[in-house]
PDB file of N, CA and C in Angstrom:
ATOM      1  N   UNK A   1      -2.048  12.835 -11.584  1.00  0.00           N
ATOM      2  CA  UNK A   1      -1.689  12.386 -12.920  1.00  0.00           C
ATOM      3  C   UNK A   1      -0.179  12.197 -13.047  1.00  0.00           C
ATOM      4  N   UNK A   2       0.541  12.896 -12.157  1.00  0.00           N
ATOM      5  CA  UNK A   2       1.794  13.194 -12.598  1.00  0.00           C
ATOM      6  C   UNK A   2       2.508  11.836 -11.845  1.00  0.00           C
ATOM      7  N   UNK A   3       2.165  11.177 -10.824  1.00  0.00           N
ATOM      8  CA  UNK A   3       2.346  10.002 -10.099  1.00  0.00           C
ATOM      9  C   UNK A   3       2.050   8.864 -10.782  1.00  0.00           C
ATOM     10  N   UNK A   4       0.969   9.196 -11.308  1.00  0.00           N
ATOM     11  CA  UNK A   4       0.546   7.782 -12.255  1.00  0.00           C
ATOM     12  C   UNK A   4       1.293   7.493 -13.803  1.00  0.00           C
ATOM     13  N   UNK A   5       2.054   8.746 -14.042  1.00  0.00           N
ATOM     14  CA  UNK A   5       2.932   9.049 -14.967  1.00  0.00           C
ATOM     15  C   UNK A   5       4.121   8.492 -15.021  1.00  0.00           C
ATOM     16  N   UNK A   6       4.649   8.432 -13.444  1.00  0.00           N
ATOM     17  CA  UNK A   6       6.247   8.211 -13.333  1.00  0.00           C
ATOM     18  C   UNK A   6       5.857   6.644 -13.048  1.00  0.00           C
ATOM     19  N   UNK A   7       4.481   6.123 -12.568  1.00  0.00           N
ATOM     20  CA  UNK A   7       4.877   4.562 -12.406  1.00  0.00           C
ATOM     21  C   UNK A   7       4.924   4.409 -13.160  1.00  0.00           C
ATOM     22  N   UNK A   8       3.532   4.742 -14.618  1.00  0.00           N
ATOM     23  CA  UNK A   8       3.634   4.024 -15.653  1.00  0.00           C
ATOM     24  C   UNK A   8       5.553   3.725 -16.007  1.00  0.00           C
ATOM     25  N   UNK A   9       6.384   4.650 -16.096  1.00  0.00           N
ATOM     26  CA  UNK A   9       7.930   4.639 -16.777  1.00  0.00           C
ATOM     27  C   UNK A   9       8.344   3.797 -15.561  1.00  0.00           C
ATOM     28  N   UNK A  10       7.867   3.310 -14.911  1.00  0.00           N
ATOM     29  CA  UNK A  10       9.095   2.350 -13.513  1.00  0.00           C
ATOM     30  C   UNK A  10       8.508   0.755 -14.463  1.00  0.00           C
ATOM     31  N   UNK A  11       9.779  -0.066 -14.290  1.00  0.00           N
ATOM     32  CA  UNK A  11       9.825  -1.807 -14.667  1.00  0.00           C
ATOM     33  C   UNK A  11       8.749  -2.690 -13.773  1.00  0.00           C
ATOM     34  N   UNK A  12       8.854  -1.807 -12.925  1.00  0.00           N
ATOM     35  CA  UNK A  12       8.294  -2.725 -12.179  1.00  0.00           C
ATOM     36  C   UNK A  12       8.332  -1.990 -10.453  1.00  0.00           C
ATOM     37  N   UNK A  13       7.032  -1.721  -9.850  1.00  0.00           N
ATOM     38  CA  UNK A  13       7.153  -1.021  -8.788  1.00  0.00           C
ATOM     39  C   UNK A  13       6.500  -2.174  -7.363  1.00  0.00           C
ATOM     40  N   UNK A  14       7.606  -1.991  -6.721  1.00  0.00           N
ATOM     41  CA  UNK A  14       7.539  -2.520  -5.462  1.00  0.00           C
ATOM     42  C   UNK A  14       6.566  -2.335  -4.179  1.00  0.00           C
ATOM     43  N   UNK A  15       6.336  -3.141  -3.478  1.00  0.00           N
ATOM     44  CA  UNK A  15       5.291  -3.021  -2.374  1.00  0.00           C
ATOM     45  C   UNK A  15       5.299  -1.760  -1.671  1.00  0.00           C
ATOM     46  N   UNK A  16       6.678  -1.245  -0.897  1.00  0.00           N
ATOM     47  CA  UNK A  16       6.407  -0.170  -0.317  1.00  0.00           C
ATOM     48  C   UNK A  16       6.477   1.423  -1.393  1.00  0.00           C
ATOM     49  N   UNK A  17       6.625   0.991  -2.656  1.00  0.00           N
ATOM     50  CA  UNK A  17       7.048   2.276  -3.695  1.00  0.00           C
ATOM     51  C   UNK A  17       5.160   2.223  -3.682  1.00  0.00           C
ATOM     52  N   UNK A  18       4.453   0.727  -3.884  1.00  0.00           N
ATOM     53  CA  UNK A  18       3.411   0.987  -4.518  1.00  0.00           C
ATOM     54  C   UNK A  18       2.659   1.199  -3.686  1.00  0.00           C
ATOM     55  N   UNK A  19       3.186   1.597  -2.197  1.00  0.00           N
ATOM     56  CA  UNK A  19       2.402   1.822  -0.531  1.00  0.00           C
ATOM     57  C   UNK A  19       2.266   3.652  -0.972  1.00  0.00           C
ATOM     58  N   UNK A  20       3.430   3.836  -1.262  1.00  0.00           N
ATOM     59  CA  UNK A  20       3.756   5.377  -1.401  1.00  0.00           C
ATOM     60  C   UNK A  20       2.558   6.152  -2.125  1.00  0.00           C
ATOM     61  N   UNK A  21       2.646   5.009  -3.662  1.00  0.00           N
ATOM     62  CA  UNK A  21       1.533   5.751  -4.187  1.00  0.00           C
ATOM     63  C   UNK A  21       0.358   5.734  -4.036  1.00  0.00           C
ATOM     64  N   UNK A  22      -0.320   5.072  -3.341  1.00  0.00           N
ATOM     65  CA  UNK A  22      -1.533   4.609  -2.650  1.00  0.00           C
ATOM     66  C   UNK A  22      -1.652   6.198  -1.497  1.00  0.00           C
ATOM     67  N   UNK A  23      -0.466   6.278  -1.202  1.00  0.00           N
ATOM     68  CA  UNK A  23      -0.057   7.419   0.077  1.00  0.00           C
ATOM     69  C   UNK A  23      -0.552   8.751  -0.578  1.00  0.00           C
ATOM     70  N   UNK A  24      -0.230   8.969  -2.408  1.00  0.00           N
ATOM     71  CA  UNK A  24       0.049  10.064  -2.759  1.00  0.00           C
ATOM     72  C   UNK A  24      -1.895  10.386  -3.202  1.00  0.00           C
ATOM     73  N   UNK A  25      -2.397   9.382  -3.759  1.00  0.00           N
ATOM     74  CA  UNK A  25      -3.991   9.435  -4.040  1.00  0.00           C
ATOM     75  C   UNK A  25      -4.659   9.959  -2.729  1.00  0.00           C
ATOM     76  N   UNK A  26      -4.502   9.861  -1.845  1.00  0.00           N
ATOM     77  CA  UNK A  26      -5.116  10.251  -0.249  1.00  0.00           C
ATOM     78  C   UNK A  26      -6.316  11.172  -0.215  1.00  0.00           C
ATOM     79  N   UNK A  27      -5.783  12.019  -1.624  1.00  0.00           N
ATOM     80  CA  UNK A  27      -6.508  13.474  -1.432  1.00  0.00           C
ATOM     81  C   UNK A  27      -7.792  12.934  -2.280  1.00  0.00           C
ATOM     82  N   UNK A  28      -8.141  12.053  -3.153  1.00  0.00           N
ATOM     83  CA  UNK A  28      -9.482  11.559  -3.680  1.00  0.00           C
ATOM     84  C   UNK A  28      -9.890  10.427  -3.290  1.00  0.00           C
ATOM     85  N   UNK A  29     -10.973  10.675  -2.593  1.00  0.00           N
ATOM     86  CA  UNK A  29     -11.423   9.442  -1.686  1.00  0.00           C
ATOM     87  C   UNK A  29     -11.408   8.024  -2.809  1.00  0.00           C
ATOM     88  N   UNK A  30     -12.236   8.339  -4.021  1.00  0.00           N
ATOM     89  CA  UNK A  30     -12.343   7.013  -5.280  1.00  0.00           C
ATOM     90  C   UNK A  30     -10.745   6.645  -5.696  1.00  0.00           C
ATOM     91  N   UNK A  31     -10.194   7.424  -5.784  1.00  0.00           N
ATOM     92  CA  UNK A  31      -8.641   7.106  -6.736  1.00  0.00           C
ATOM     93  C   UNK A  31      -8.104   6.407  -5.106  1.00  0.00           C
ATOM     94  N   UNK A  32      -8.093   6.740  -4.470  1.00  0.00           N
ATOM     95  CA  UNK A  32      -7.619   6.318  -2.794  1.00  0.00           C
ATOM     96  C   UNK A  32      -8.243   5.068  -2.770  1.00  0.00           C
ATOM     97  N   UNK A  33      -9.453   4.893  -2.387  1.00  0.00           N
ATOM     98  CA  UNK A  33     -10.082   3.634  -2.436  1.00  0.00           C
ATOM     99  C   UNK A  33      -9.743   2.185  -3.584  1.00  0.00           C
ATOM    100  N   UNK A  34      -9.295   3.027  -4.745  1.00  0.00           N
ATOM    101  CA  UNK A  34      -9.047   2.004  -5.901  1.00  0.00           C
ATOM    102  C   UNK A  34      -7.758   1.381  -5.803  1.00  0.00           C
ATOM    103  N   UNK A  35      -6.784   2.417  -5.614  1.00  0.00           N
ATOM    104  CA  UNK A  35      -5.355   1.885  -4.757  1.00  0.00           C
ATOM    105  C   UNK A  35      -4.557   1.591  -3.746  1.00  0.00           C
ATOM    106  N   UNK A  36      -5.968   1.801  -3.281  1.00  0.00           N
ATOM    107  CA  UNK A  36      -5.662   0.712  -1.545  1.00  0.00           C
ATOM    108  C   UNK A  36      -6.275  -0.877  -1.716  1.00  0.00           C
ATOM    109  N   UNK A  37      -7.115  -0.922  -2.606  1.00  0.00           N
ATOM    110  CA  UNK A  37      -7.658  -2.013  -2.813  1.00  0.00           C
ATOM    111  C   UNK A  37      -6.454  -2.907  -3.567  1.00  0.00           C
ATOM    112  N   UNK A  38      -5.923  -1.961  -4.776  1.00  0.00           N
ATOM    113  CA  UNK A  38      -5.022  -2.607  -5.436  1.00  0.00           C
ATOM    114  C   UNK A  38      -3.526  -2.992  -5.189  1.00  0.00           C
ATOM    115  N   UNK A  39      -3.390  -2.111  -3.858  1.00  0.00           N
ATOM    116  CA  UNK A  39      -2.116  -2.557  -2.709  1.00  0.00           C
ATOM    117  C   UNK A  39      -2.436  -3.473  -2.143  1.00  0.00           C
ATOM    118  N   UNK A  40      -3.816  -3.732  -1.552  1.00  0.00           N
ATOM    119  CA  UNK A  40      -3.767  -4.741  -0.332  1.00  0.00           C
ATOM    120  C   UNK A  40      -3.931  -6.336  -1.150  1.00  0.00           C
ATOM    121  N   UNK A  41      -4.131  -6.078  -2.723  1.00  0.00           N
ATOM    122  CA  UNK A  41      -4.256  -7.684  -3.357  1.00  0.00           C
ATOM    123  C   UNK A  41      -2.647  -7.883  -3.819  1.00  0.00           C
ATOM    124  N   UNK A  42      -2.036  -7.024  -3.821  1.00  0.00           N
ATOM    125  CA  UNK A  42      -0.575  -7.293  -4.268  1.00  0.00           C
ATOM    126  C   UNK A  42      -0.276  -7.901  -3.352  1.00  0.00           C
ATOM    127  N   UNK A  43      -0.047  -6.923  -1.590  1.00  0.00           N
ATOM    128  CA  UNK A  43       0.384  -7.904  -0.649  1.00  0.00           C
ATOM    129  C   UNK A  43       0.291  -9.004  -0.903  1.00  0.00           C
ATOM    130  N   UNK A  44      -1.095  -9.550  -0.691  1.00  0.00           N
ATOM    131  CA  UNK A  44      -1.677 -10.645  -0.284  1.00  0.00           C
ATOM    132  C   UNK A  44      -0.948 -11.948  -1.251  1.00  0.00           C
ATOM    133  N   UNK A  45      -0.898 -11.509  -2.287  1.00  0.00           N
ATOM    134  CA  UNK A  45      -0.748 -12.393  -3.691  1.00  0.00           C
ATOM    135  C   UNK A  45       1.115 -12.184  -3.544  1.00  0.00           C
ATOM    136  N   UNK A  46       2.473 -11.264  -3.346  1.00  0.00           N
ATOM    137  CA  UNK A  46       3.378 -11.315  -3.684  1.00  0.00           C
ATOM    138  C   UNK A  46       4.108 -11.010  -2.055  1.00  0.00           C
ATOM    139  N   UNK A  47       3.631 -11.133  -1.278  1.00  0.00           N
ATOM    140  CA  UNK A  47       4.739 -11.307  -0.068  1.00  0.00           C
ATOM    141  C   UNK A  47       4.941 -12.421   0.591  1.00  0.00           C
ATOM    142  N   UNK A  48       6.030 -13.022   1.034  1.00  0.00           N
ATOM    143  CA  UNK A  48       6.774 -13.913   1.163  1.00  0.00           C
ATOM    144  C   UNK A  48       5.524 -14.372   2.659  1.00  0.00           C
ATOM    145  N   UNK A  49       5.631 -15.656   2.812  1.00  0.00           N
ATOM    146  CA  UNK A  49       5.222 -16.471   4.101  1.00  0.00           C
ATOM    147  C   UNK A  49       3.607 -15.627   4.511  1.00  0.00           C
ATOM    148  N   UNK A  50       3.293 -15.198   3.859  1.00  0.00           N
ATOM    149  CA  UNK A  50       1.864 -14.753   3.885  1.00  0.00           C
ATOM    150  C   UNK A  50       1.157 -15.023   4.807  1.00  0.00           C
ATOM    151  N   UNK A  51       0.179 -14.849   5.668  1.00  0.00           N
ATOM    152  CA  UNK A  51      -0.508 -15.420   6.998  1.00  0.00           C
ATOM    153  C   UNK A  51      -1.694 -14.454   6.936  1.00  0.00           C
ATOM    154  N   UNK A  52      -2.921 -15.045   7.431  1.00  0.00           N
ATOM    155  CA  UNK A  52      -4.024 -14.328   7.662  1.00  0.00           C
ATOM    156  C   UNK A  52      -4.111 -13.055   8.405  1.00  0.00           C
ATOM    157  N   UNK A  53      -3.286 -12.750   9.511  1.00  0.00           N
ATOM    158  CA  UNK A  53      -2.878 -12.155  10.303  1.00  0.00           C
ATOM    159  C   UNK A  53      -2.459 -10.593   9.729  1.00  0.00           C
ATOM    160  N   UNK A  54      -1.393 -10.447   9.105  1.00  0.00           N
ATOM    161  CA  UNK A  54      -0.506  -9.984   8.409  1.00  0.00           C
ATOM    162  C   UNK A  54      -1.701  -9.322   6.979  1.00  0.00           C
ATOM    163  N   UNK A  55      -2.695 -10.216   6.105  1.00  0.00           N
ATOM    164  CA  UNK A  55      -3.658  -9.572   5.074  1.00  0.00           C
ATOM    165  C   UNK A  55      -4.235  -8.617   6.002  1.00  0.00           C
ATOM    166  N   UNK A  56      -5.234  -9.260   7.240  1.00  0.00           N
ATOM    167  CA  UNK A  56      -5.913  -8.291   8.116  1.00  0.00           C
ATOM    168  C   UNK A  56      -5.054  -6.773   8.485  1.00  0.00           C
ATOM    169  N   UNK A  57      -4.019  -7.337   8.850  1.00  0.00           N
ATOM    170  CA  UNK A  57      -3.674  -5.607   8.694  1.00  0.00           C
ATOM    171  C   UNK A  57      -3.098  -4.926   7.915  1.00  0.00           C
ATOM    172  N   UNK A  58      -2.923  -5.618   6.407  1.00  0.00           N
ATOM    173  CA  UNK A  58      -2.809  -4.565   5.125  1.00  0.00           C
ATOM    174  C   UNK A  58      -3.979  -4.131   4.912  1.00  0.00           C
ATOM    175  N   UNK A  59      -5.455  -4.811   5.056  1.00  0.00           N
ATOM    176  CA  UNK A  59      -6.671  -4.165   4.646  1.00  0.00           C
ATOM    177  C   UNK A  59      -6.987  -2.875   5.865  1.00  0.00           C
ATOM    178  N   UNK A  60      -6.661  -2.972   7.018  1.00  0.00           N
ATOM    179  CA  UNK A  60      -6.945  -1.611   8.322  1.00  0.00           C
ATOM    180  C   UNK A  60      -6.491  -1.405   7.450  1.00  0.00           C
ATOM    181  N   UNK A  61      -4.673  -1.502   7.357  1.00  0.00           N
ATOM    182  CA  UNK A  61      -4.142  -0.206   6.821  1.00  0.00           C
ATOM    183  C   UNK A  61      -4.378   0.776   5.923  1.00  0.00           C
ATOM    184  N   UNK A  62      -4.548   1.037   5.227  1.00  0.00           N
ATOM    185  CA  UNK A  62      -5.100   1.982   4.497  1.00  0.00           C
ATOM    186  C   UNK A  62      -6.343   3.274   4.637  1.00  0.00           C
ATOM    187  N   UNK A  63      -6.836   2.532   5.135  1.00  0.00           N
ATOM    188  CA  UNK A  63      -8.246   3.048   6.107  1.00  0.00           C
ATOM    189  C   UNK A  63      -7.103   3.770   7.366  1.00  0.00           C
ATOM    190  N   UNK A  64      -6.430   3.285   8.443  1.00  0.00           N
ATOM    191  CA  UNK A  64      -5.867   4.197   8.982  1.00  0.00           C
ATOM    192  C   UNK A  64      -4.948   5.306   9.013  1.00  0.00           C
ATOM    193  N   UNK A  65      -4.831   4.596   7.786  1.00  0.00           N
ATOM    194  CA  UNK A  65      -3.561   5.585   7.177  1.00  0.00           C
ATOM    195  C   UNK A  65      -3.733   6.995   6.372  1.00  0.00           C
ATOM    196  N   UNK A  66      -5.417   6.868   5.827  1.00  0.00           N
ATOM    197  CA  UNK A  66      -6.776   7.668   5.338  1.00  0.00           C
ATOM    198  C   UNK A  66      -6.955   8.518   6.568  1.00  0.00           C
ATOM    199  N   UNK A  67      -7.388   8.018   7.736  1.00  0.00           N
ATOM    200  CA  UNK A  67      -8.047   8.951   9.027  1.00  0.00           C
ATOM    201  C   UNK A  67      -6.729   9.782   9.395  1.00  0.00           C
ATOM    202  N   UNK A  68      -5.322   9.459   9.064  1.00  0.00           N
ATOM    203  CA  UNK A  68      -3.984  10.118   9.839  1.00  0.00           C
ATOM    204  C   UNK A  68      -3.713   9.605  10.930  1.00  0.00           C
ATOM    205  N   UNK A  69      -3.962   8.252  11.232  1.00  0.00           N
ATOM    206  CA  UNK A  69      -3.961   7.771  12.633  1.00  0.00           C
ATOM    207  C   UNK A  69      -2.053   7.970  13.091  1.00  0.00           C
ATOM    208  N   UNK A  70      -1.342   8.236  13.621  1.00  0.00           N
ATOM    209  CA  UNK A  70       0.061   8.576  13.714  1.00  0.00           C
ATOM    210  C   UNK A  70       0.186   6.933  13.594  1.00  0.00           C
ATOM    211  N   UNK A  71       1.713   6.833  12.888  1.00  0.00           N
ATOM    212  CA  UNK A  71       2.459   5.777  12.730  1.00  0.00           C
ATOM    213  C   UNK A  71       2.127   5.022  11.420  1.00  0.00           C
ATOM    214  N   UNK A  72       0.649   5.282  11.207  1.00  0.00           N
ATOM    215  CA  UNK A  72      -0.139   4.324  10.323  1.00  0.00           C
ATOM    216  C   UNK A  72       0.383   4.079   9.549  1.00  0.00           C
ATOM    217  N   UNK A  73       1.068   5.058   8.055  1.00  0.00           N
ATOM    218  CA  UNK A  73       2.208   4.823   7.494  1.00  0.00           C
ATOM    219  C   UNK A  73       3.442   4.162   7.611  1.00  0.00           C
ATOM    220  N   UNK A  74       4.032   4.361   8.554  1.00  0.00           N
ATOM    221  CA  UNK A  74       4.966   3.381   8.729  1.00  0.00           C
ATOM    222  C   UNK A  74       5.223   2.536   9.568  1.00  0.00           C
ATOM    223  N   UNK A  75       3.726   1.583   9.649  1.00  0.00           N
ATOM    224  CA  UNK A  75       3.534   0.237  10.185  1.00  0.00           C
ATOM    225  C   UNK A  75       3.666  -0.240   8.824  1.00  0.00           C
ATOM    226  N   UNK A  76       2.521   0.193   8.128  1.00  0.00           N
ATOM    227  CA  UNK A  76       1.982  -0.439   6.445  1.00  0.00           C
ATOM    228  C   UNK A  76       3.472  -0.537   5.987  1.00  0.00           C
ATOM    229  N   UNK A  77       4.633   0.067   6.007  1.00  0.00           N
ATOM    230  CA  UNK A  77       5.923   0.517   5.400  1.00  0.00           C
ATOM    231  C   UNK A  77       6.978  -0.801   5.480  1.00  0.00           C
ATOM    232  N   UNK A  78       6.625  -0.902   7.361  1.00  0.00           N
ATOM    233  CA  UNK A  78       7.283  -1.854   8.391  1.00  0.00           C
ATOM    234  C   UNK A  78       6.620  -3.332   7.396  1.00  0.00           C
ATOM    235  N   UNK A  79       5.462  -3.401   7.248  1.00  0.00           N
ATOM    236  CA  UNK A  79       4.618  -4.776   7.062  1.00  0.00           C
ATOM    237  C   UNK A  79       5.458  -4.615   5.657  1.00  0.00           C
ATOM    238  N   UNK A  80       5.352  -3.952   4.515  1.00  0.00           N
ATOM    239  CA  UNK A  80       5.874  -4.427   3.475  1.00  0.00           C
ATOM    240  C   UNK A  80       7.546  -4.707   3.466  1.00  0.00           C
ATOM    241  N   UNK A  81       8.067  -4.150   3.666  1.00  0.00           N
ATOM    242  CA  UNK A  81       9.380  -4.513   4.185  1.00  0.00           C
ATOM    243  C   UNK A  81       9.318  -6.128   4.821  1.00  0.00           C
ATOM    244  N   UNK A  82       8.609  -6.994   5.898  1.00  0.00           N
ATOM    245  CA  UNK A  82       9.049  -7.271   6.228  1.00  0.00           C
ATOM    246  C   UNK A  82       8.339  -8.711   5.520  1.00  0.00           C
ATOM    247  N   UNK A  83       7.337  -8.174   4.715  1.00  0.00           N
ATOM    248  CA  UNK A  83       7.174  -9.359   3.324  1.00  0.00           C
ATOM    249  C   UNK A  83       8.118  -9.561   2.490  1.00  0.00           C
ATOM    250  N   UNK A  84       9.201  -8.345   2.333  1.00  0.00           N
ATOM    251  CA  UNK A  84      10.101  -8.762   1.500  1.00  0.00           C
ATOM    252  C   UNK A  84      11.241  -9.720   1.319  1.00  0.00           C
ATOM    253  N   UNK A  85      11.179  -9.925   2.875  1.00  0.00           N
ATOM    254  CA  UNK A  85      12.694 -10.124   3.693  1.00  0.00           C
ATOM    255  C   UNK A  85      12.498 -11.826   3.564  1.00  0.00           C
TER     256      UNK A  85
END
């Protein structure tokens, strides 16, 4: 609650801020599932030069990033970053 608190007060929260909080739900599989869904349509819809390639692995991501696969986090981190650029 207290996460969903401080976005509500942010202008406007960014791909890897809104990776974070996707990061922080982890612990409820439904609230997890709802904001991984709702990360991976932001990508898709607001990062620069977009490619099929690049959606496919915002949708793994999350799912690996769920199991603890090492790095998983900051590939997903790497990928939004490098939509930004």
């Amino acid at each position: 609650m207290l996460v969903r608190a401080a976005a509500a007060e942010l202008p406007q929260v960014g791909l890897v801020d809104a990776l974070r909080i996707v990061w922080a739900f982890r612990e409820d599989d439904q609230l997890y599932e709802r904001a991984a869904v709702w990360w991976v349509g932001r990508f898709a819809l607001e990062g620069q030069d977009r490619d099929l390639e690049g959606v496919q692995t915002a949708v793994s991501g999350p799912a690996s990033v769920a199991m603890g696969l090492p790095g998983a986090l900051e590939e997903q981190t790497n990928l939004c970053r490098e939509s930004a650029e």
